[in-house]
N, C-alpha and C. Protein backbone atom coordinates (compact mmCIF):
# COMPACT_ATOMS: atom_id res chain seq x y z
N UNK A 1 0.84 -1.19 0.00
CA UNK A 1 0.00 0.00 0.00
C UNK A 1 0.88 1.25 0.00
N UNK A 2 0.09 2.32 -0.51
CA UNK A 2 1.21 3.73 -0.40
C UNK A 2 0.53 4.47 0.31
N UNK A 3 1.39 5.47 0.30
CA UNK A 3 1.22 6.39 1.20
C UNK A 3 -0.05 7.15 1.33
N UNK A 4 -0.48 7.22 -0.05
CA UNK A 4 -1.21 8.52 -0.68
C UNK A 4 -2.59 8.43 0.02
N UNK A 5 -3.19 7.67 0.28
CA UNK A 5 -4.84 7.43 0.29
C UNK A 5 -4.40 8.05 1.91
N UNK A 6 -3.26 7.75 3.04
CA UNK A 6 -3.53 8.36 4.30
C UNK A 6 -3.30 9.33 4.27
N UNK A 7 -1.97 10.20 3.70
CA UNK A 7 -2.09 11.20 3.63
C UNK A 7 -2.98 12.07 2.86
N UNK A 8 -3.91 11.73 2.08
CA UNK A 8 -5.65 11.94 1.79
C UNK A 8 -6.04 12.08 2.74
N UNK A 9 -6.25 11.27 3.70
CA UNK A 9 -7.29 10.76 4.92
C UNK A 9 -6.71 12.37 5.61
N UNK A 10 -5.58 12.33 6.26
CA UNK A 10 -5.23 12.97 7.56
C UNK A 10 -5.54 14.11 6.60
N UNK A 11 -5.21 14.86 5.39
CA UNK A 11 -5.17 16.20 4.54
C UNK A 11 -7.16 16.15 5.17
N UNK A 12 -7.95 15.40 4.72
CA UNK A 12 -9.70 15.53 4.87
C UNK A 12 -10.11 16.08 6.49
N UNK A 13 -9.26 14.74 7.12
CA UNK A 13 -9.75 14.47 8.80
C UNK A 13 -8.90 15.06 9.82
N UNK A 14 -7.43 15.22 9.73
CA UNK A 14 -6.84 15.59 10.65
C UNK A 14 -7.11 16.21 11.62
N UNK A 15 -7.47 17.24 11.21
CA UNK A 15 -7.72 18.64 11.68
C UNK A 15 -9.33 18.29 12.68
N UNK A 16 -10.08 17.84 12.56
CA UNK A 16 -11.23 17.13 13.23
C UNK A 16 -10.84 16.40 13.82
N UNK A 17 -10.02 15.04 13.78
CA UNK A 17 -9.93 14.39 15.04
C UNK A 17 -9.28 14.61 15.89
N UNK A 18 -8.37 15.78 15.06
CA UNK A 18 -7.09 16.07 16.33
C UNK A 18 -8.49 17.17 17.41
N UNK A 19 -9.38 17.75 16.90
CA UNK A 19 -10.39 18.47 17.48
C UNK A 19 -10.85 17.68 18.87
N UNK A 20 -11.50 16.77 18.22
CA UNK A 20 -12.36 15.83 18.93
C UNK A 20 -11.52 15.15 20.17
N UNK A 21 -9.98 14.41 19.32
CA UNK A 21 -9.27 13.75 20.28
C UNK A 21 -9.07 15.04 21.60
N UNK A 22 -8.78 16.42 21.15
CA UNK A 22 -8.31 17.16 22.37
C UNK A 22 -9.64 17.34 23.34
N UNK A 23 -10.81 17.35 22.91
CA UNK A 23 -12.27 17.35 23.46
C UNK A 23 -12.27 16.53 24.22
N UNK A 24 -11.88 15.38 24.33
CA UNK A 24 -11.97 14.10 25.24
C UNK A 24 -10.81 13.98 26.32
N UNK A 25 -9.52 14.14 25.78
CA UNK A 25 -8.54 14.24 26.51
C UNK A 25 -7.73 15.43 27.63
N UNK A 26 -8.16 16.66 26.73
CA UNK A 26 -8.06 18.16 27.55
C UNK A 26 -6.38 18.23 27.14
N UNK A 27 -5.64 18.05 26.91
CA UNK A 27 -4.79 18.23 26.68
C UNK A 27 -4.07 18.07 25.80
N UNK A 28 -3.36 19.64 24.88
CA UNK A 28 -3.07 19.58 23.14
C UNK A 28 -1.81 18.56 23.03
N UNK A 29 -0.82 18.38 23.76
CA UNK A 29 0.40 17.40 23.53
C UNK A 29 -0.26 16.31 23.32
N UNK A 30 -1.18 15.67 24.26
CA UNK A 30 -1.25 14.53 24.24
C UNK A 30 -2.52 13.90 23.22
N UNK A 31 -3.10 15.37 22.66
CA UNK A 31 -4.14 15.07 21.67
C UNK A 31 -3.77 14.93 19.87
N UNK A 32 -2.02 15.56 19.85
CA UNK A 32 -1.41 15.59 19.06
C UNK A 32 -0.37 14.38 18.63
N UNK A 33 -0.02 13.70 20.13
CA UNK A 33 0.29 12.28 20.47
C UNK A 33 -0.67 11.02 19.61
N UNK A 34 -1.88 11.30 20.14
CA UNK A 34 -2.87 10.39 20.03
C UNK A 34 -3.58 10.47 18.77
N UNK A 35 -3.13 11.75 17.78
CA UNK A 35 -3.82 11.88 16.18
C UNK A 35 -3.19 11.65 15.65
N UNK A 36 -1.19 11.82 15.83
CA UNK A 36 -0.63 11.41 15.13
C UNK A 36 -0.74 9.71 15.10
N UNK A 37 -0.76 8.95 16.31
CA UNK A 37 -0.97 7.49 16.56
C UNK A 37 -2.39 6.57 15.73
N UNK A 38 -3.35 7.47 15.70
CA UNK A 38 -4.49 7.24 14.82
C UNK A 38 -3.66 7.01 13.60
N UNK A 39 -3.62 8.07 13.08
CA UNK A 39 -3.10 7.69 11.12
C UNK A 39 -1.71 6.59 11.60
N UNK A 40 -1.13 6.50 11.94
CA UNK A 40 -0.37 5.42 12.03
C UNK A 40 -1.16 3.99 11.79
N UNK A 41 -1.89 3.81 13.44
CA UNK A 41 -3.04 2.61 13.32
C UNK A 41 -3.63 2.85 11.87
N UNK A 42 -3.83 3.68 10.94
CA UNK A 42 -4.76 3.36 9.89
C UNK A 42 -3.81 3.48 8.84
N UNK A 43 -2.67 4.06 8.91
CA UNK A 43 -1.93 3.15 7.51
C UNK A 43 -1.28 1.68 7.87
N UNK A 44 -1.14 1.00 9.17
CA UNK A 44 -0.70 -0.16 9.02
C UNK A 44 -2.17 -1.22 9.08
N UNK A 45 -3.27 -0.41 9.43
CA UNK A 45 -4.72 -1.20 9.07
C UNK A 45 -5.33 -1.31 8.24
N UNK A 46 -4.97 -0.43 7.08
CA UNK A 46 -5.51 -0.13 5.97
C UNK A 46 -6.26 -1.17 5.25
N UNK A 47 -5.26 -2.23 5.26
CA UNK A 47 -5.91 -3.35 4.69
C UNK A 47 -6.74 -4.27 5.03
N UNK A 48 -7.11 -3.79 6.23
CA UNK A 48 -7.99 -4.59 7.22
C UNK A 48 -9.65 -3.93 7.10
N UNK A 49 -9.59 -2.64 6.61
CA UNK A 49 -10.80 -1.86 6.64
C UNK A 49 -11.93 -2.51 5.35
N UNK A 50 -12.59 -2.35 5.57
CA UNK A 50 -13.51 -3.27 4.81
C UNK A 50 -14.66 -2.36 4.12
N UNK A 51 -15.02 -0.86 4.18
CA UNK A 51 -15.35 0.02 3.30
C UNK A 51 -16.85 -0.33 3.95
N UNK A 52 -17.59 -0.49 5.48
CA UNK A 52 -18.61 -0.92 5.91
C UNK A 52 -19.03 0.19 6.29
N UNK A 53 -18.24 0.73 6.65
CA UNK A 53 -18.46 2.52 7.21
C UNK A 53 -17.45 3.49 6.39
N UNK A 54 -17.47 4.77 6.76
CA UNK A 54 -17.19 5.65 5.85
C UNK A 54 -15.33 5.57 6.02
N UNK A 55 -14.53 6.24 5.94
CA UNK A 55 -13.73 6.60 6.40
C UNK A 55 -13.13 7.02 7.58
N UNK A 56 -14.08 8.30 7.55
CA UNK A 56 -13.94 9.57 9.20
C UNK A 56 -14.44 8.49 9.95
N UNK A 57 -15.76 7.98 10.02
CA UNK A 57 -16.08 6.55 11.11
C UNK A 57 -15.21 5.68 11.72
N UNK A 58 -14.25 5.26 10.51
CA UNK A 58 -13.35 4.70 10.72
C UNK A 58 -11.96 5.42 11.88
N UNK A 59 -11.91 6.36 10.72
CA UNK A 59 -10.59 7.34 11.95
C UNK A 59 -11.16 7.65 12.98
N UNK A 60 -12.10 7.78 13.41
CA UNK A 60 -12.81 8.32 14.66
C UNK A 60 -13.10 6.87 15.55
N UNK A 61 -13.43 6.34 14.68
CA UNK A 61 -12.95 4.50 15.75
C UNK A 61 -11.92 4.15 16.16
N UNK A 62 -10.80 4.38 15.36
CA UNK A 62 -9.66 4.20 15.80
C UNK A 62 -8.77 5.57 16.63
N UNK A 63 -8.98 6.78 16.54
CA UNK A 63 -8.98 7.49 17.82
C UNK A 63 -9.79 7.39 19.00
N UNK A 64 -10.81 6.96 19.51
CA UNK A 64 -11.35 6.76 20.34
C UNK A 64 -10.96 5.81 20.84
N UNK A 65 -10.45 4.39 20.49
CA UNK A 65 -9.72 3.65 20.92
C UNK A 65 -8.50 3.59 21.32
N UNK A 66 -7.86 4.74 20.40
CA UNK A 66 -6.15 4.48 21.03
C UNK A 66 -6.19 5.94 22.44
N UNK A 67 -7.25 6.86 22.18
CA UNK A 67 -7.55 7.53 23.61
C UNK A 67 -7.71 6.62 24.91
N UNK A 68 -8.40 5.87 24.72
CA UNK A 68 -8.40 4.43 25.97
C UNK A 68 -7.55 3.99 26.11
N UNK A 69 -6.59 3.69 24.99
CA UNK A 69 -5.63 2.81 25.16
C UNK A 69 -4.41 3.68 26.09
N UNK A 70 -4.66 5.03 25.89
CA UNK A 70 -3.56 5.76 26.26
C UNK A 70 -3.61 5.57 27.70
N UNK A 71 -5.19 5.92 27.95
CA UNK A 71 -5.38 6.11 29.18
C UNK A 71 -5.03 4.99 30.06
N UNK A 72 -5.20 3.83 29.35
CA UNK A 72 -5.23 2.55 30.23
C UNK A 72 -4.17 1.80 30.36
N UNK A 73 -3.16 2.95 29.77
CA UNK A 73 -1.84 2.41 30.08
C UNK A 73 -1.10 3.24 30.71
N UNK A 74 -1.37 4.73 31.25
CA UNK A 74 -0.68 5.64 31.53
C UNK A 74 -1.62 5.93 33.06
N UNK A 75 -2.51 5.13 33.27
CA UNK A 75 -3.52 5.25 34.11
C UNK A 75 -4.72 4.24 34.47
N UNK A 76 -3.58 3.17 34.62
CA UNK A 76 -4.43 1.77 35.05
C UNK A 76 -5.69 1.48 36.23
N UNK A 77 -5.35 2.45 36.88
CA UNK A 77 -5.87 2.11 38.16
C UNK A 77 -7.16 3.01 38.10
N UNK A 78 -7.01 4.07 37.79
CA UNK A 78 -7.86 5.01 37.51
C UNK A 78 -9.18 4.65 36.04
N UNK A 79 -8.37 4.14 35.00
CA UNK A 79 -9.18 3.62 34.08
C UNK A 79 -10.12 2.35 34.75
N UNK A 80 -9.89 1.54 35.51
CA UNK A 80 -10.69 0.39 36.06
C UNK A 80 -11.69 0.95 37.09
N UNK A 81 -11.66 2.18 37.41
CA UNK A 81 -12.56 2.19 38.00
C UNK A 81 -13.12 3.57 37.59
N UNK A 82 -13.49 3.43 36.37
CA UNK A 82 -14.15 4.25 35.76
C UNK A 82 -13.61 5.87 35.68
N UNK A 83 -12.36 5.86 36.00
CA UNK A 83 -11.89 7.23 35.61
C UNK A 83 -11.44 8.13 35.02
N UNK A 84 -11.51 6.90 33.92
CA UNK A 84 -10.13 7.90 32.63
C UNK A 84 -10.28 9.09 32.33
N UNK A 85 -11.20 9.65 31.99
CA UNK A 85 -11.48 10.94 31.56
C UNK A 85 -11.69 11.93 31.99
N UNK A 86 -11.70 11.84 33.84
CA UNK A 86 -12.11 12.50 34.37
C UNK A 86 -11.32 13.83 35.13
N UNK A 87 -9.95 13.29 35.38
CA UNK A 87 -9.26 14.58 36.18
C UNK A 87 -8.15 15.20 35.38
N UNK A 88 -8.64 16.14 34.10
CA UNK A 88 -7.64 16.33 33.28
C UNK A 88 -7.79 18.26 32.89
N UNK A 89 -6.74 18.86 32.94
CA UNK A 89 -7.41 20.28 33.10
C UNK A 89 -7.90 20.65 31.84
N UNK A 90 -9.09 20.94 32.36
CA UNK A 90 -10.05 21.00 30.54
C UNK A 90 -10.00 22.71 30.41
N UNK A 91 -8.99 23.43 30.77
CA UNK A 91 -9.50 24.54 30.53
C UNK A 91 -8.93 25.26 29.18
N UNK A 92 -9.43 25.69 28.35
CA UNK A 92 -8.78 26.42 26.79
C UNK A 92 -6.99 26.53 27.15
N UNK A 93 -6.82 26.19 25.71
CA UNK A 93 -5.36 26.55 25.44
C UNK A 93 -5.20 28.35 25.70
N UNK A 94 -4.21 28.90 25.62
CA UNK A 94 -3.93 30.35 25.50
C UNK A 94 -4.48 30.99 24.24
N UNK A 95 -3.99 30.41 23.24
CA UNK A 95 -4.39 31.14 21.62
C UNK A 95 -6.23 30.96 21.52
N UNK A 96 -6.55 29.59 22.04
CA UNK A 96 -7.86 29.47 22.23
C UNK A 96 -8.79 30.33 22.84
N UNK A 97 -8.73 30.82 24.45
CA UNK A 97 -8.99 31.88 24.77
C UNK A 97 -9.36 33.32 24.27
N UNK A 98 -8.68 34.01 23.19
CA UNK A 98 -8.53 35.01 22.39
C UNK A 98 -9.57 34.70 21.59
N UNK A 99 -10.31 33.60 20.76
CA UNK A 99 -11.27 33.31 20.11
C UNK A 99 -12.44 32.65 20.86
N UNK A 100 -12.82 32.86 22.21
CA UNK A 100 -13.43 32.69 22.86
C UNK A 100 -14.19 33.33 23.39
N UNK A 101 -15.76 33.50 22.95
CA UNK A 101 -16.72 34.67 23.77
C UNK A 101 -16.44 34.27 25.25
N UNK A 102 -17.10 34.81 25.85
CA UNK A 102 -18.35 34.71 27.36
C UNK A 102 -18.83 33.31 27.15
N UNK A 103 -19.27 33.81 26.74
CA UNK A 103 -21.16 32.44 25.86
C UNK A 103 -20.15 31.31 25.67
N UNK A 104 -19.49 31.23 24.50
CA UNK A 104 -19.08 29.93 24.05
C UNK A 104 -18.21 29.40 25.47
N UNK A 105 -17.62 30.10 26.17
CA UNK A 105 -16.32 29.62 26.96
C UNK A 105 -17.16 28.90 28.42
N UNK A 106 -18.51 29.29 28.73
CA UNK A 106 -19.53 28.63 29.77
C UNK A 106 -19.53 27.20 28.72
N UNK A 107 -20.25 27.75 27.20
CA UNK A 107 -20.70 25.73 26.95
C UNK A 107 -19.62 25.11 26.75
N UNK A 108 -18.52 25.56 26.81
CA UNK A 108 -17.30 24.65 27.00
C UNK A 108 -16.59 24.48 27.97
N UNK A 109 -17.04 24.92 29.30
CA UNK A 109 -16.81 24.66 30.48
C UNK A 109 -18.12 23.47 31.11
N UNK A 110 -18.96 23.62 30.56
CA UNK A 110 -19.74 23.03 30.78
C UNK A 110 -19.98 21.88 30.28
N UNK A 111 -19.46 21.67 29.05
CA UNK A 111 -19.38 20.10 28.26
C UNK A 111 -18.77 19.31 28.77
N UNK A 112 -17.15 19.92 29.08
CA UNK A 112 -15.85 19.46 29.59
C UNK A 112 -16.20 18.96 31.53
N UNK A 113 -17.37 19.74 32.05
CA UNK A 113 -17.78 19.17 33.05
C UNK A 113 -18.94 18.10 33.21
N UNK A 114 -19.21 17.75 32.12
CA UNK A 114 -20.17 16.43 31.85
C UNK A 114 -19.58 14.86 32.18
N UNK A 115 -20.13 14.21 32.14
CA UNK A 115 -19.51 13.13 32.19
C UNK A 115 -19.27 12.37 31.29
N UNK A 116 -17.90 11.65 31.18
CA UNK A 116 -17.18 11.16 29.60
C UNK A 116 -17.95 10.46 28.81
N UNK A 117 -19.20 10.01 29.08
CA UNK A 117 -19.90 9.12 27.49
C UNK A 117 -20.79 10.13 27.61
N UNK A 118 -21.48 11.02 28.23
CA UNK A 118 -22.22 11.94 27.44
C UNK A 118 -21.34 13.41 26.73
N UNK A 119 -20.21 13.20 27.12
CA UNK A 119 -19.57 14.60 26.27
C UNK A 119 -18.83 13.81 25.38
N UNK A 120 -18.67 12.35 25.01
CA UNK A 120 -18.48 11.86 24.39
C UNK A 120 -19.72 11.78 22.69
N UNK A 121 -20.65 11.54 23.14
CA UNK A 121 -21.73 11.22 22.45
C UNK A 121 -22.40 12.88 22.09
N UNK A 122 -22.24 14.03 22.77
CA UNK A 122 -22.75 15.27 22.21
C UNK A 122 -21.61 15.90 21.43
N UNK A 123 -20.15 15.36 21.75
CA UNK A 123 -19.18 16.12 20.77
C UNK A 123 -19.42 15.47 19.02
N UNK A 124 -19.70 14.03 19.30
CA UNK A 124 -19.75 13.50 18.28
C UNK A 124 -20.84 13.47 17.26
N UNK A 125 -22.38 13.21 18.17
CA UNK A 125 -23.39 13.45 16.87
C UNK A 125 -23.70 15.18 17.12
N UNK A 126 -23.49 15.88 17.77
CA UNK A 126 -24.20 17.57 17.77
C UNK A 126 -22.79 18.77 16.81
N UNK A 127 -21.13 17.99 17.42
CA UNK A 127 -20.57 18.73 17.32
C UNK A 127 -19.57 18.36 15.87
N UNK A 128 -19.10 17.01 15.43
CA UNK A 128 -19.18 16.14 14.53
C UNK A 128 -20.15 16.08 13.71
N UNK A 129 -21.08 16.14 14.05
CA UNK A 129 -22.23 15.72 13.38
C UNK A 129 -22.18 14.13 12.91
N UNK A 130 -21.85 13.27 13.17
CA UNK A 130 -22.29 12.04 12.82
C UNK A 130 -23.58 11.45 13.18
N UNK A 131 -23.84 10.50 12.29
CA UNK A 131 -25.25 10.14 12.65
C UNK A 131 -25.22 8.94 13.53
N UNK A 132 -26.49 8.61 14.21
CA UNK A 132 -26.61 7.65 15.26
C UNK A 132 -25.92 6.28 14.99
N UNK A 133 -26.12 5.94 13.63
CA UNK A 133 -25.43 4.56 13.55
C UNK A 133 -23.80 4.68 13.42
N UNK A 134 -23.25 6.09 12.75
CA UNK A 134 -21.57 6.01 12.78
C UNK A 134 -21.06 6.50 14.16
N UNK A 135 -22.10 6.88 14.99
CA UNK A 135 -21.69 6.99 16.41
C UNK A 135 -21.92 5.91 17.01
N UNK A 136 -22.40 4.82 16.81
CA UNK A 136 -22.53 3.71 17.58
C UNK A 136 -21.14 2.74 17.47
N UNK A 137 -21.15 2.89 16.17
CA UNK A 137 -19.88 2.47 15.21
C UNK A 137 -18.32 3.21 15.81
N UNK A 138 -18.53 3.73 15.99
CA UNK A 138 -16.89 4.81 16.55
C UNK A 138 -17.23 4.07 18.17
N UNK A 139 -18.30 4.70 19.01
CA UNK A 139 -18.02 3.84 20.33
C UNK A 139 -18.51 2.66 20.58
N UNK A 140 -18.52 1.75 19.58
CA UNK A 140 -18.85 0.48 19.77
C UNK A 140 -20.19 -0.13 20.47
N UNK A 141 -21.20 1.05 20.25
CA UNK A 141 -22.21 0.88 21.22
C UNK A 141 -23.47 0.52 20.20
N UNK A 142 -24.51 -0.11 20.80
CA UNK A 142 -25.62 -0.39 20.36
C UNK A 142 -26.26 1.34 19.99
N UNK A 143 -27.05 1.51 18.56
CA UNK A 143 -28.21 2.94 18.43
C UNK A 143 -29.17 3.35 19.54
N UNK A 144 -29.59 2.35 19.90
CA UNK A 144 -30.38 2.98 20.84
C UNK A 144 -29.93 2.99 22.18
N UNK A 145 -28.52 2.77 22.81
CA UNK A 145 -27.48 3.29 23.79
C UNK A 145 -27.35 4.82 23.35
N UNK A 146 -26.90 4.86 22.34
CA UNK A 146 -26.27 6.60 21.73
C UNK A 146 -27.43 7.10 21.78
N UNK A 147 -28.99 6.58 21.48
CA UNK A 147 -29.93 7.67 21.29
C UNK A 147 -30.24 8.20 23.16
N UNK A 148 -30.35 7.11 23.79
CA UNK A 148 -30.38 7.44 25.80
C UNK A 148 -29.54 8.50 25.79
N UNK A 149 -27.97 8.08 25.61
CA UNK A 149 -27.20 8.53 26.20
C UNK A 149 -27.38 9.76 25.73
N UNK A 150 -27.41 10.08 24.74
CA UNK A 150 -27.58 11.55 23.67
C UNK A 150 -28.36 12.52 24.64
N UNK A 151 -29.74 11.78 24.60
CA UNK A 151 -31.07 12.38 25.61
C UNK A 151 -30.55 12.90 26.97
N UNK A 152 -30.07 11.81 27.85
CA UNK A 152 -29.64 12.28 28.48
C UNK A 152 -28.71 13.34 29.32
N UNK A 153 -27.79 12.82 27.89
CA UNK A 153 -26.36 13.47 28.16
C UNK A 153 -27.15 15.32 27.69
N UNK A 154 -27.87 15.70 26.92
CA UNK A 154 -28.30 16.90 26.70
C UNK A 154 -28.92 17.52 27.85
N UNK A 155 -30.09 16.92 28.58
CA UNK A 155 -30.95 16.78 29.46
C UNK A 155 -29.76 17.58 30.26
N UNK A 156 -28.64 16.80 30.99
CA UNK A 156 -27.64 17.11 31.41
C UNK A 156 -27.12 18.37 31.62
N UNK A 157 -26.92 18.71 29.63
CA UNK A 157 -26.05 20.09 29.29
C UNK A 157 -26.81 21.00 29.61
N UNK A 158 -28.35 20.92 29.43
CA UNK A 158 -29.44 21.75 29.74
C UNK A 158 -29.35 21.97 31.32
N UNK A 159 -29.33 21.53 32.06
CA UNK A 159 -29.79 21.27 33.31
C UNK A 159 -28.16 22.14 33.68
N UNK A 160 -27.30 21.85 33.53
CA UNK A 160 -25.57 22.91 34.58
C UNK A 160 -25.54 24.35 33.69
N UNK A 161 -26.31 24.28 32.46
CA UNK A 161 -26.35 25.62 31.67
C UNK A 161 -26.77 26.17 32.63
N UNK A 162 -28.09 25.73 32.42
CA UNK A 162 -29.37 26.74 33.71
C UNK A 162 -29.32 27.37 35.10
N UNK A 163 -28.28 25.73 35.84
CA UNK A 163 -27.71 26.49 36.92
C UNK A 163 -26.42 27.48 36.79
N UNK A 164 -25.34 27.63 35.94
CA UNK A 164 -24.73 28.94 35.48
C UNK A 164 -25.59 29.45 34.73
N UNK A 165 -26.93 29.75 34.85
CA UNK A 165 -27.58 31.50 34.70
C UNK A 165 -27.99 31.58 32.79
N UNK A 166 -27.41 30.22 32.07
CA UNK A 166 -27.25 30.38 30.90
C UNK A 166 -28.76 30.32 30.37
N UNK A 167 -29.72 30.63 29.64
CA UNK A 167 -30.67 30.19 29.11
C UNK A 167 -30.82 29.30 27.59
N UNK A 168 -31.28 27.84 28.65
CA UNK A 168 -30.87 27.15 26.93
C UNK A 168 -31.97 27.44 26.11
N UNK A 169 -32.10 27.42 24.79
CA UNK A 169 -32.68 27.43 23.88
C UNK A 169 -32.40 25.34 22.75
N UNK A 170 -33.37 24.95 23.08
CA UNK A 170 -33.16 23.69 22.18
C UNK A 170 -33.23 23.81 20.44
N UNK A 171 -32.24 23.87 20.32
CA UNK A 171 -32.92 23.66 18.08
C UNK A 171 -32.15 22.59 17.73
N UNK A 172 -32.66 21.32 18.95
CA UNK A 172 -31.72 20.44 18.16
C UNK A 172 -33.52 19.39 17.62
């Protein structure tokens, strides 16, 4: 196989999963760690992919996985009991900040204080936009898990908006 079709892939996706990967993880080194490690996993998998799902589905399966994997090796003890995602400083980079209202910098204080499969599941079908079945597909979960969790996990975003003073408006 050559090169060309990943460096396609990462030229399309990069820039999104390295997004997403830092969304989950809170931290740009190690979200830059873990995107570069994705296209790796998918040029030595390449030939394993079977064209069942799209591409991005694909890269977004295989970042979400090597995010666990990171965690569950750099943080064994904590991953087994349900913690990986949890004590990591989620607060904006510096350059980030500068492009940051009021407004936006609460719903991103507020996402980042959700809990990891529902800020998992609203980054991906609200903020991604993927649909229910390539989100089931990336976290390995049954559709109607992602559709609960979705519900919920919003229910959620709605509910810590309100108590920081925010007024949600739904147009989803």
């Amino acid at each position: 196989m050559t090169q060309e079709p990943v460096e396609q892939w990462y030229e399309e996706h990069g820039e999104t999963v390295f997004t997403y990967v830092l969304m989950l993880v809170g931290d740009y080194q190690q979200a830059e760690d873990i995107t570069q490690e994705t296209f790796v996993k998918a040029y030595r998998k390449h030939g394993t992919f079977k064209y069942q799902s799209s591409i991005k589905t694909w890269l977004f399966s295989i970042a979400q996985n090597t995010a666990k994997d990171h965690f569950r090796k750099t943080n064994p003890f904590k991953h087994y009991l349900n913690l990986t995602f949890n004590e990591r400083d989620h607060s904006p980079l510096p350059h980030q900040l500068l492009e940051i209202n009021d407004r936006d910098l609460l719903l991103y204080q507020t996402l980042q204080n959700l809990k990891p499969t529902y800020r998992q599941v609203i980054l991906l079908r609200m903020l991604k936009e993927f649909s229910t079945k390539e989100t089931a597909e990336i976290l390995n979960w049954s559709e109607s898990k992602v559709k609960s969790t979705l519900a919920r996990g919003l229910n959620e975003f709605k509910n810590e908006l309100e108590k920081g003073g925010f007024e949600y408006e739904a147009s989803i």
